[in-house]
PDB file of N, CA and C in Angstrom:
ATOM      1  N   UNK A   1     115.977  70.209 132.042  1.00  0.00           N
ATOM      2  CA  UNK A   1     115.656  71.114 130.976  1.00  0.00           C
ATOM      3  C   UNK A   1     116.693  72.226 130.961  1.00  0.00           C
ATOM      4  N   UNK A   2     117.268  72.449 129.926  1.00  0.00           N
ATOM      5  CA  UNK A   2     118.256  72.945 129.541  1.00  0.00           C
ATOM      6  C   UNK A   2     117.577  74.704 128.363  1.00  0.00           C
ATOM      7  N   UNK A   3     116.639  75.417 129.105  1.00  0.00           N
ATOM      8  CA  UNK A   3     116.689  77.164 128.880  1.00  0.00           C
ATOM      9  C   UNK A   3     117.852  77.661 129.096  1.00  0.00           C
ATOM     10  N   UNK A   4     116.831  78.858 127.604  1.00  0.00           N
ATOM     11  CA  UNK A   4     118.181  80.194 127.356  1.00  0.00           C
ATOM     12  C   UNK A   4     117.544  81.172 128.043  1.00  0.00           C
ATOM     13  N   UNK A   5     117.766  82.228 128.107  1.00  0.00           N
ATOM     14  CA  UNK A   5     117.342  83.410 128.765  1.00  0.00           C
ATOM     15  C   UNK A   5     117.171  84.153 127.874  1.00  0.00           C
ATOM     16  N   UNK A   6     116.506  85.535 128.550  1.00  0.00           N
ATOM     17  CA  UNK A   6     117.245  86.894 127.398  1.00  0.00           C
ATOM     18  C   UNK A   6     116.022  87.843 128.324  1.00  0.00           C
ATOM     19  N   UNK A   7     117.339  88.597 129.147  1.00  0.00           N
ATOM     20  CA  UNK A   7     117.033  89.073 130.295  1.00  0.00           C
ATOM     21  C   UNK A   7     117.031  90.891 129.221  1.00  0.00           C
ATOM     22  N   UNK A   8     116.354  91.967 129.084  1.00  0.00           N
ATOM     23  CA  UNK A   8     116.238  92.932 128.604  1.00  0.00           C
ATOM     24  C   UNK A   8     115.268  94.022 129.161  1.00  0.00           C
ATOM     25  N   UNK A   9     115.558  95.177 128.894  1.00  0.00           N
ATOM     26  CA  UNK A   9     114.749  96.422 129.053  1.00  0.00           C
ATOM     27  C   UNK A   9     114.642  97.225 128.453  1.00  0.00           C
ATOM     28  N   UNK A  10     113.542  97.854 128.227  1.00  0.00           N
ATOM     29  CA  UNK A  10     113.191  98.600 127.395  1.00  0.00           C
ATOM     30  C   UNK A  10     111.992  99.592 128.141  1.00  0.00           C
ATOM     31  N   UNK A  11     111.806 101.344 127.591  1.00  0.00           N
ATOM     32  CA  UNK A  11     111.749 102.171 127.780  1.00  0.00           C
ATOM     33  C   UNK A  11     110.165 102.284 127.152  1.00  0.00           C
ATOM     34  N   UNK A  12     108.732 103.195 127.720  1.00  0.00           N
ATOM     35  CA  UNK A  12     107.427 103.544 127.540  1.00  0.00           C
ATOM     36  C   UNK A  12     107.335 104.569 128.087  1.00  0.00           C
ATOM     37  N   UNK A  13     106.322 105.309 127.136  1.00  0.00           N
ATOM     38  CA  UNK A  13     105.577 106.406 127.725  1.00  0.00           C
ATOM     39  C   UNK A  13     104.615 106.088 128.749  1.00  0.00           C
ATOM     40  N   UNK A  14     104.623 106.640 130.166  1.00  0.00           N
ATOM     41  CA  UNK A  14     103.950 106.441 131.068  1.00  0.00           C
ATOM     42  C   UNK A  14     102.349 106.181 130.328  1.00  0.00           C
ATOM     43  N   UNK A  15     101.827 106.952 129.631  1.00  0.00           N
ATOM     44  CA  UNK A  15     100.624 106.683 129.287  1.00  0.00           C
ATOM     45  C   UNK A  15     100.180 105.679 128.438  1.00  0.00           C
ATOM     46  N   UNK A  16     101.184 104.655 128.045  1.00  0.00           N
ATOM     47  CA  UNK A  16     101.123 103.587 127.047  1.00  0.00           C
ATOM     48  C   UNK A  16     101.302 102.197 127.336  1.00  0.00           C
ATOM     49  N   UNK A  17     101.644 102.231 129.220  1.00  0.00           N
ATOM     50  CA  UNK A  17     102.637 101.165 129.778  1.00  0.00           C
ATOM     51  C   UNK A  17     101.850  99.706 129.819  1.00  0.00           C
ATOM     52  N   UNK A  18     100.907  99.909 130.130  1.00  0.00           N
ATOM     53  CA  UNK A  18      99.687  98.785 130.304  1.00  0.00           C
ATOM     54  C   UNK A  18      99.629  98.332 129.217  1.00  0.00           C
ATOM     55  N   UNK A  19      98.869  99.225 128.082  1.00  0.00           N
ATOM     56  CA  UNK A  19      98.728  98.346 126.596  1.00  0.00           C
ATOM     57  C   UNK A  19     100.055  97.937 125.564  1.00  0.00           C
ATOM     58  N   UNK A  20     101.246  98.524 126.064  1.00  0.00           N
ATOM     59  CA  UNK A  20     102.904  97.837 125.496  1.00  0.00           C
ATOM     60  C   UNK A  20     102.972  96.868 126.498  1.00  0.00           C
ATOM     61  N   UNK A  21     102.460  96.775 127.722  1.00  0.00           N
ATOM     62  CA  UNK A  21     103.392  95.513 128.773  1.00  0.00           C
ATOM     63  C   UNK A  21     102.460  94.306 128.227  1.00  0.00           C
ATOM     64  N   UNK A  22     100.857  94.408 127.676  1.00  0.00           N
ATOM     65  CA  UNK A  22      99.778  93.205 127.202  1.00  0.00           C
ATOM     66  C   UNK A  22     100.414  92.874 126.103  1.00  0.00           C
ATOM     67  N   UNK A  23     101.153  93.667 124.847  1.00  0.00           N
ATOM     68  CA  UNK A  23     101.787  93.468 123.572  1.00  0.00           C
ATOM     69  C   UNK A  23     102.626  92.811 123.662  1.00  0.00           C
ATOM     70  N   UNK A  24     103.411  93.439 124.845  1.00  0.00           N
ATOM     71  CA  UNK A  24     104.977  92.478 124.762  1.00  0.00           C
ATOM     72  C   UNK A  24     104.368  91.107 125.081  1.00  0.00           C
ATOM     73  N   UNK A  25     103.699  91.113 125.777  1.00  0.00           N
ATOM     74  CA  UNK A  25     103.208  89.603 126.560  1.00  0.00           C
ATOM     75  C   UNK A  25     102.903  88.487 126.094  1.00  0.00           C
ATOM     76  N   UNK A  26     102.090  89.276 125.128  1.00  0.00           N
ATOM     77  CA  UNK A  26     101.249  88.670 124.489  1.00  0.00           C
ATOM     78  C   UNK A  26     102.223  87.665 123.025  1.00  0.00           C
ATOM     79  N   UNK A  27     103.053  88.792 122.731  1.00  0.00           N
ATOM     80  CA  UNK A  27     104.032  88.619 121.746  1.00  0.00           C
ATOM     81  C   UNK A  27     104.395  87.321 122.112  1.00  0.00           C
ATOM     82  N   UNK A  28     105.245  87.547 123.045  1.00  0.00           N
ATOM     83  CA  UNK A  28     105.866  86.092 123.910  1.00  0.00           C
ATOM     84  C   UNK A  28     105.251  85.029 124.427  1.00  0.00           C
ATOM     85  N   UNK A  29     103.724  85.161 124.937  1.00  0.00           N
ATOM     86  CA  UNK A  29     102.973  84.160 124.461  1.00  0.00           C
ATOM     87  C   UNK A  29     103.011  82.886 123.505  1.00  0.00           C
ATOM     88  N   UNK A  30     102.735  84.262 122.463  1.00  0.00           N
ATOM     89  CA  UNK A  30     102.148  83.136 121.406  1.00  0.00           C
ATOM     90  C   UNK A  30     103.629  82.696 120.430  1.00  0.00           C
ATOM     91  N   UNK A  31     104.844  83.326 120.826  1.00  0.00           N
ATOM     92  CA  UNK A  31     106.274  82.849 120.768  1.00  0.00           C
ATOM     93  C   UNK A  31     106.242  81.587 121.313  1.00  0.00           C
ATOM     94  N   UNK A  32     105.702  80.943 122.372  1.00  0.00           N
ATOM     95  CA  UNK A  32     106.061  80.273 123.058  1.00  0.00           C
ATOM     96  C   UNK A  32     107.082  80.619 124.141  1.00  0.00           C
ATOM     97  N   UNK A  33     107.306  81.265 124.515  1.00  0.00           N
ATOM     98  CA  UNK A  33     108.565  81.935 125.532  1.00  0.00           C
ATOM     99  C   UNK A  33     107.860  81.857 127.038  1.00  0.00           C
ATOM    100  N   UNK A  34     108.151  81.792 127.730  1.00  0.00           N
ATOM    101  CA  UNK A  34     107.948  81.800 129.302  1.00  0.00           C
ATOM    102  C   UNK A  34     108.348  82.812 130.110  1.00  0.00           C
ATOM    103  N   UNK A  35     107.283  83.465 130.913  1.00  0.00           N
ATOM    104  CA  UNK A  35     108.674  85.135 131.994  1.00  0.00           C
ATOM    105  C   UNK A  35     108.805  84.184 132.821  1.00  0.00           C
ATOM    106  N   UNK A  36     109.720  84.803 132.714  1.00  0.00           N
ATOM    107  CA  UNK A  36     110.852  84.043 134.268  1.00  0.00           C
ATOM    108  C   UNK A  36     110.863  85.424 135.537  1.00  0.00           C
ATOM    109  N   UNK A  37     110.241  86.732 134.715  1.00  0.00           N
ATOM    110  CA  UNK A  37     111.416  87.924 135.583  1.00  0.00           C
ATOM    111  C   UNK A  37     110.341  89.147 134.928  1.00  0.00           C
ATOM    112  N   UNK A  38     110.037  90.390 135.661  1.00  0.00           N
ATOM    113  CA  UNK A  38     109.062  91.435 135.459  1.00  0.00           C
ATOM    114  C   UNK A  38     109.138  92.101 136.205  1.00  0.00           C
ATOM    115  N   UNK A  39     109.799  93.655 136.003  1.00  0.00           N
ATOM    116  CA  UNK A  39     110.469  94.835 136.879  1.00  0.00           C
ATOM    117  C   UNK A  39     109.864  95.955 136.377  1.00  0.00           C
ATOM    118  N   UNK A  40     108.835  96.394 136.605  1.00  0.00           N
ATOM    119  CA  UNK A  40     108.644  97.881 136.220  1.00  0.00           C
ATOM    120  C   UNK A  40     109.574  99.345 137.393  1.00  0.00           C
ATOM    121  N   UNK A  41     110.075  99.871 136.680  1.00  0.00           N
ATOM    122  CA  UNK A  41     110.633 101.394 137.316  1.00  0.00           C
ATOM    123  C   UNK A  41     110.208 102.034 136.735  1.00  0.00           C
ATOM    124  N   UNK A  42     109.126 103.363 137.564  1.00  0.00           N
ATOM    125  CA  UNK A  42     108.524 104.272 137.339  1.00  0.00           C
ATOM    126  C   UNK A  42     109.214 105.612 137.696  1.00  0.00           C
ATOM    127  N   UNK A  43     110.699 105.657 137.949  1.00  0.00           N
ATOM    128  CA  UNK A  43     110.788 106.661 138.615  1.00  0.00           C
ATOM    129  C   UNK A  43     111.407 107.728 137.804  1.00  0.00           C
ATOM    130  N   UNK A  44     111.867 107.174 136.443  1.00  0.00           N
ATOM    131  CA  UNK A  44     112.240 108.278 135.420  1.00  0.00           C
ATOM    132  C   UNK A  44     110.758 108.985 134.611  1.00  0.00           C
ATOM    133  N   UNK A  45     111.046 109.724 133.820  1.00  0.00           N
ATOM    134  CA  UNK A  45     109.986 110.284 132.479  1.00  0.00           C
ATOM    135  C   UNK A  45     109.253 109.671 131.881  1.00  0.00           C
ATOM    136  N   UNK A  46     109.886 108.309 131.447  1.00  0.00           N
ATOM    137  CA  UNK A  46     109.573 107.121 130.713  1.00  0.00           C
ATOM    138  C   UNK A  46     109.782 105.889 132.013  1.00  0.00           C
ATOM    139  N   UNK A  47     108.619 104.938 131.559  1.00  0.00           N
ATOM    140  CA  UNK A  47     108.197 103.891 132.700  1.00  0.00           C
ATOM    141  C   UNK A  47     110.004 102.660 131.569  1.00  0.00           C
ATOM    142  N   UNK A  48     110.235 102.604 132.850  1.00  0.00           N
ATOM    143  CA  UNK A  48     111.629 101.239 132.519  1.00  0.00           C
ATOM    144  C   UNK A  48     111.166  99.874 132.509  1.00  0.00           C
ATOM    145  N   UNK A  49     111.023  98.902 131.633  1.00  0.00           N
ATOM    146  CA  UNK A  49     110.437  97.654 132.137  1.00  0.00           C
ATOM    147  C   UNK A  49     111.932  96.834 132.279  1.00  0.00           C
ATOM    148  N   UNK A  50     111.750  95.788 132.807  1.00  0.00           N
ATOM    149  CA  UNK A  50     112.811  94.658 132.529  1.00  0.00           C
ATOM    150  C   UNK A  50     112.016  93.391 132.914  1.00  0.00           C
ATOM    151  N   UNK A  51     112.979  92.955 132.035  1.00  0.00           N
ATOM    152  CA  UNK A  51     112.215  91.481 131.418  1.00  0.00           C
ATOM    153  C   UNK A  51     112.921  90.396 131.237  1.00  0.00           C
ATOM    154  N   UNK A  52     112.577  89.587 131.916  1.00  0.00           N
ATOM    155  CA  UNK A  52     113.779  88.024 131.607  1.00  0.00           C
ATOM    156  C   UNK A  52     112.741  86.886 131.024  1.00  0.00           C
ATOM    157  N   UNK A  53     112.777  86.610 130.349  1.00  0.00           N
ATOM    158  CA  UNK A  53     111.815  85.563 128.984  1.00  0.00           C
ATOM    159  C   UNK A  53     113.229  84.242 129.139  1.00  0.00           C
ATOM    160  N   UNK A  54     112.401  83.152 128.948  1.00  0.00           N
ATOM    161  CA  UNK A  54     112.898  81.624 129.115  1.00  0.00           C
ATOM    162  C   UNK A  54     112.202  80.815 127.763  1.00  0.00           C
ATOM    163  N   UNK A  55     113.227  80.101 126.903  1.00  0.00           N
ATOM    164  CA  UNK A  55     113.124  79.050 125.771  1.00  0.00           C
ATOM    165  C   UNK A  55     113.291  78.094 125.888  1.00  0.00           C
ATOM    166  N   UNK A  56     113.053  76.701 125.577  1.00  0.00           N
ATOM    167  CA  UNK A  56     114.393  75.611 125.216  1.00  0.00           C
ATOM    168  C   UNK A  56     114.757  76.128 123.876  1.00  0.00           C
ATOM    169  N   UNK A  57     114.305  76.713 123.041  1.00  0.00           N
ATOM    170  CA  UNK A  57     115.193  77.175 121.847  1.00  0.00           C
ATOM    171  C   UNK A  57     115.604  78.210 121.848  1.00  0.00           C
ATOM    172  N   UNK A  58     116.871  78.513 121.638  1.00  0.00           N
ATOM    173  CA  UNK A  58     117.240  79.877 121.638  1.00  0.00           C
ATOM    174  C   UNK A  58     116.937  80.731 120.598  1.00  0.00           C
ATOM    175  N   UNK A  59     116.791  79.884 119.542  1.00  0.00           N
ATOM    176  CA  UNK A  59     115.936  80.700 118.472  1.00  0.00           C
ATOM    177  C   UNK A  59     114.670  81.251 118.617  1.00  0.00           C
ATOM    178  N   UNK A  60     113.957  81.057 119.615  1.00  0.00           N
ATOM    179  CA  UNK A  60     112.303  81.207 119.398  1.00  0.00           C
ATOM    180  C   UNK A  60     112.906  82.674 120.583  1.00  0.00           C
ATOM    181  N   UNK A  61     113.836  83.328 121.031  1.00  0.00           N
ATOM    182  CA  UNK A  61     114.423  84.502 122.008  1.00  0.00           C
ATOM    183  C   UNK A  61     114.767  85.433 120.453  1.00  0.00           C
ATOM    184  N   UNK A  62     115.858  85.174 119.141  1.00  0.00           N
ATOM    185  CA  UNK A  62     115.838  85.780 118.816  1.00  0.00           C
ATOM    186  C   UNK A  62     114.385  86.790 117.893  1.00  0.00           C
ATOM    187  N   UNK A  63     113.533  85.244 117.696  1.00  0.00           N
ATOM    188  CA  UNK A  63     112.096  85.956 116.724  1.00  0.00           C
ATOM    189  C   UNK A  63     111.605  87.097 117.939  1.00  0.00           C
ATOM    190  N   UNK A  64     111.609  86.727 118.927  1.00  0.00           N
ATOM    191  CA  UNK A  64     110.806  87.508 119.872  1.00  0.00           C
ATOM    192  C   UNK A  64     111.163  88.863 119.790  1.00  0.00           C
ATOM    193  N   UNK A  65     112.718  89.177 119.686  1.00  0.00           N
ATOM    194  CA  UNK A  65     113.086  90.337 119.967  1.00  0.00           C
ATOM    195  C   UNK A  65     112.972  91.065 118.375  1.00  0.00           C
ATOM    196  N   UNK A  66     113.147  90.119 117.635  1.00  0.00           N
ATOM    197  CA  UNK A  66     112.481  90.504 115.894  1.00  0.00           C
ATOM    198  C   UNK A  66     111.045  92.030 115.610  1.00  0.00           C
ATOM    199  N   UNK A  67     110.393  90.987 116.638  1.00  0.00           N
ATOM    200  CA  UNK A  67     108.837  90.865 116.954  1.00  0.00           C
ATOM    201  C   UNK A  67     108.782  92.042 117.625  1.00  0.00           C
ATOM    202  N   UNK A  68     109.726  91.922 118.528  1.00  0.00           N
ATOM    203  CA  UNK A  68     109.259  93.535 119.845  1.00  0.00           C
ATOM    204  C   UNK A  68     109.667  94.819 119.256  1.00  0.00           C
ATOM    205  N   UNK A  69     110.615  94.186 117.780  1.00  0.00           N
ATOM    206  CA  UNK A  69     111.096  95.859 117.197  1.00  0.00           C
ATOM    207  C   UNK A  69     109.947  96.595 116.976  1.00  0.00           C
ATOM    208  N   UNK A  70     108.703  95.919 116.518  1.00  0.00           N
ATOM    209  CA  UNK A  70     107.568  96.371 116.221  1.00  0.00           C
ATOM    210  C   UNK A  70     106.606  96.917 116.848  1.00  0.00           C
ATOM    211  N   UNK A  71     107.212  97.073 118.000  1.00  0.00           N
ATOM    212  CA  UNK A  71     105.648  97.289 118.953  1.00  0.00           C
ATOM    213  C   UNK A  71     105.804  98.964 119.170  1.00  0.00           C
ATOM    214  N   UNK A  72     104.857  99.797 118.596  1.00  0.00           N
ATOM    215  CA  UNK A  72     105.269 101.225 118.671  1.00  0.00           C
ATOM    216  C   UNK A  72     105.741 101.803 119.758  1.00  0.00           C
ATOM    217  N   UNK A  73     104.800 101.367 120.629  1.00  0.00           N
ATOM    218  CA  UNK A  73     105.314 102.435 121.845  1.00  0.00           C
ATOM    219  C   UNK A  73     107.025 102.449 122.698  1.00  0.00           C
ATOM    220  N   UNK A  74     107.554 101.189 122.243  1.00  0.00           N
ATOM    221  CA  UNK A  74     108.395 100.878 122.704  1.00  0.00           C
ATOM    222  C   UNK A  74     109.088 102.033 122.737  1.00  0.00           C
ATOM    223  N   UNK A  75     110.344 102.358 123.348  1.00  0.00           N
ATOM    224  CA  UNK A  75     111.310 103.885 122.676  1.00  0.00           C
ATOM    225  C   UNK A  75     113.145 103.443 122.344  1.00  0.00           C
ATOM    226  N   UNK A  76     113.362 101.989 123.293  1.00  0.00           N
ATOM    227  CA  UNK A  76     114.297 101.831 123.004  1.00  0.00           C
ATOM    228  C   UNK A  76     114.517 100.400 123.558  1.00  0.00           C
ATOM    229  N   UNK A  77     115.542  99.251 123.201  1.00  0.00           N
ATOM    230  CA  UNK A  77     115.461  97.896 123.548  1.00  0.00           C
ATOM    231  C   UNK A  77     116.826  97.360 123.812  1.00  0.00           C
ATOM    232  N   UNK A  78     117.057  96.857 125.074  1.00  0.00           N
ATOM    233  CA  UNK A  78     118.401  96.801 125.171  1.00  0.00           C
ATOM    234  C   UNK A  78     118.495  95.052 126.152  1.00  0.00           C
ATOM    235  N   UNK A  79     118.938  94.208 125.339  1.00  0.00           N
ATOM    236  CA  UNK A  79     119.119  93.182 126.128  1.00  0.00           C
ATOM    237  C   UNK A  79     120.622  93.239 126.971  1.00  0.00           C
ATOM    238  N   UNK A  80     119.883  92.685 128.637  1.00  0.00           N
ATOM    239  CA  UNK A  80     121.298  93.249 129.652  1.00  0.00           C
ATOM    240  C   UNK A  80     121.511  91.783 130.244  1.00  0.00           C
ATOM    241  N   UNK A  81     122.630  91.851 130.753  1.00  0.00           N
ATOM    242  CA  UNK A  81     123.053  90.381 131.544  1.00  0.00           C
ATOM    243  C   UNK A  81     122.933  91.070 132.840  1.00  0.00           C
ATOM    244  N   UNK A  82     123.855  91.910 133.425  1.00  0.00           N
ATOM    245  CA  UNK A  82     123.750  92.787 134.682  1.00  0.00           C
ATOM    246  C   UNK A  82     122.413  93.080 135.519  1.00  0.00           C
ATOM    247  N   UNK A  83     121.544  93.125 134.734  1.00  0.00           N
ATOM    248  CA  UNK A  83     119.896  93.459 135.379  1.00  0.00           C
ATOM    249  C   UNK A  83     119.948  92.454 136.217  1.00  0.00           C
ATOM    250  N   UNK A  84     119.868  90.965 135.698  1.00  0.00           N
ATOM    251  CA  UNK A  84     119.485  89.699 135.961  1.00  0.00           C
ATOM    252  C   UNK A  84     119.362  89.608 137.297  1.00  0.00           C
ATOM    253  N   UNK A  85     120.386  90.087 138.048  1.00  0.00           N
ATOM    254  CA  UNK A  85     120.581  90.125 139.821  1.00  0.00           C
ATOM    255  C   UNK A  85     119.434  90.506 140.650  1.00  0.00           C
ATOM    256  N   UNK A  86     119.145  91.864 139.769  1.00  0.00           N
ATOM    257  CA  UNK A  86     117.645  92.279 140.930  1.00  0.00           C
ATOM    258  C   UNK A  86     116.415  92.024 140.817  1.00  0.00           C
ATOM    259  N   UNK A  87     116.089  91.127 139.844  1.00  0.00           N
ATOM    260  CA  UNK A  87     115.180  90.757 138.992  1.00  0.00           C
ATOM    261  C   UNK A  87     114.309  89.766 139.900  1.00  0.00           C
ATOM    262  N   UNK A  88     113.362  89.657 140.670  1.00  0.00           N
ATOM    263  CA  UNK A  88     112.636  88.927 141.022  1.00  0.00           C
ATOM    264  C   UNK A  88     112.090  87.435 140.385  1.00  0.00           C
ATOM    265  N   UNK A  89     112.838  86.483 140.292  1.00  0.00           N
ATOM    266  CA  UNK A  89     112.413  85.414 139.603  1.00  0.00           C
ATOM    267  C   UNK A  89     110.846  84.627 140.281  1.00  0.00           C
ATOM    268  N   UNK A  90     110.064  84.283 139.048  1.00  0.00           N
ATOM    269  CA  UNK A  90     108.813  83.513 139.586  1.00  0.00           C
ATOM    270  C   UNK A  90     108.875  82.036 139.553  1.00  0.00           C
TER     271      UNK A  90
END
């Protein structure tokens, strides 16, 4: 089996982190997408997530990130290749 990735992070208000981390999830869920990878850093203002999501289509990575523009609490969305290293794979 031949997956794409799309390893990214993005930025929450500590008080929002739980019900944006069920949204994103959930999002990708029902995308069909798979986590591969799930990093919370709490140690700035704003809670840091990072996230590595798995396709066989690489298209069903771009709807997702379509999809996550939407999720309010988010503050900012940045897909990284560099993260990938410290990323705990499951």
């Amino acid at each position: 089996m031949n997956d794409s990735h799309l390893p990214l992070h993005f930025s929450v208000p500590k008080a929002a982190t739980l019900d944006t981390l069920e949204a994103v999830l959930a999002i990708a869920r029902r995308g069909g997408l798979h986590l591969a990878a799930l990093e919370l850093d709490s140690s700035a203002a704003d809670d840091v997530v990072f996230l590595q999501l798995r396709a066989i289509d690489p298209g069903l990575l771009d709807l997702f990130m379509t999809r996550l523009r939407n999720v309010i609490e988010i503050i900012d969305i940045f897909p990284v290749h560099e993260k990938v290293a410290r990323m705990h794979v499951a």
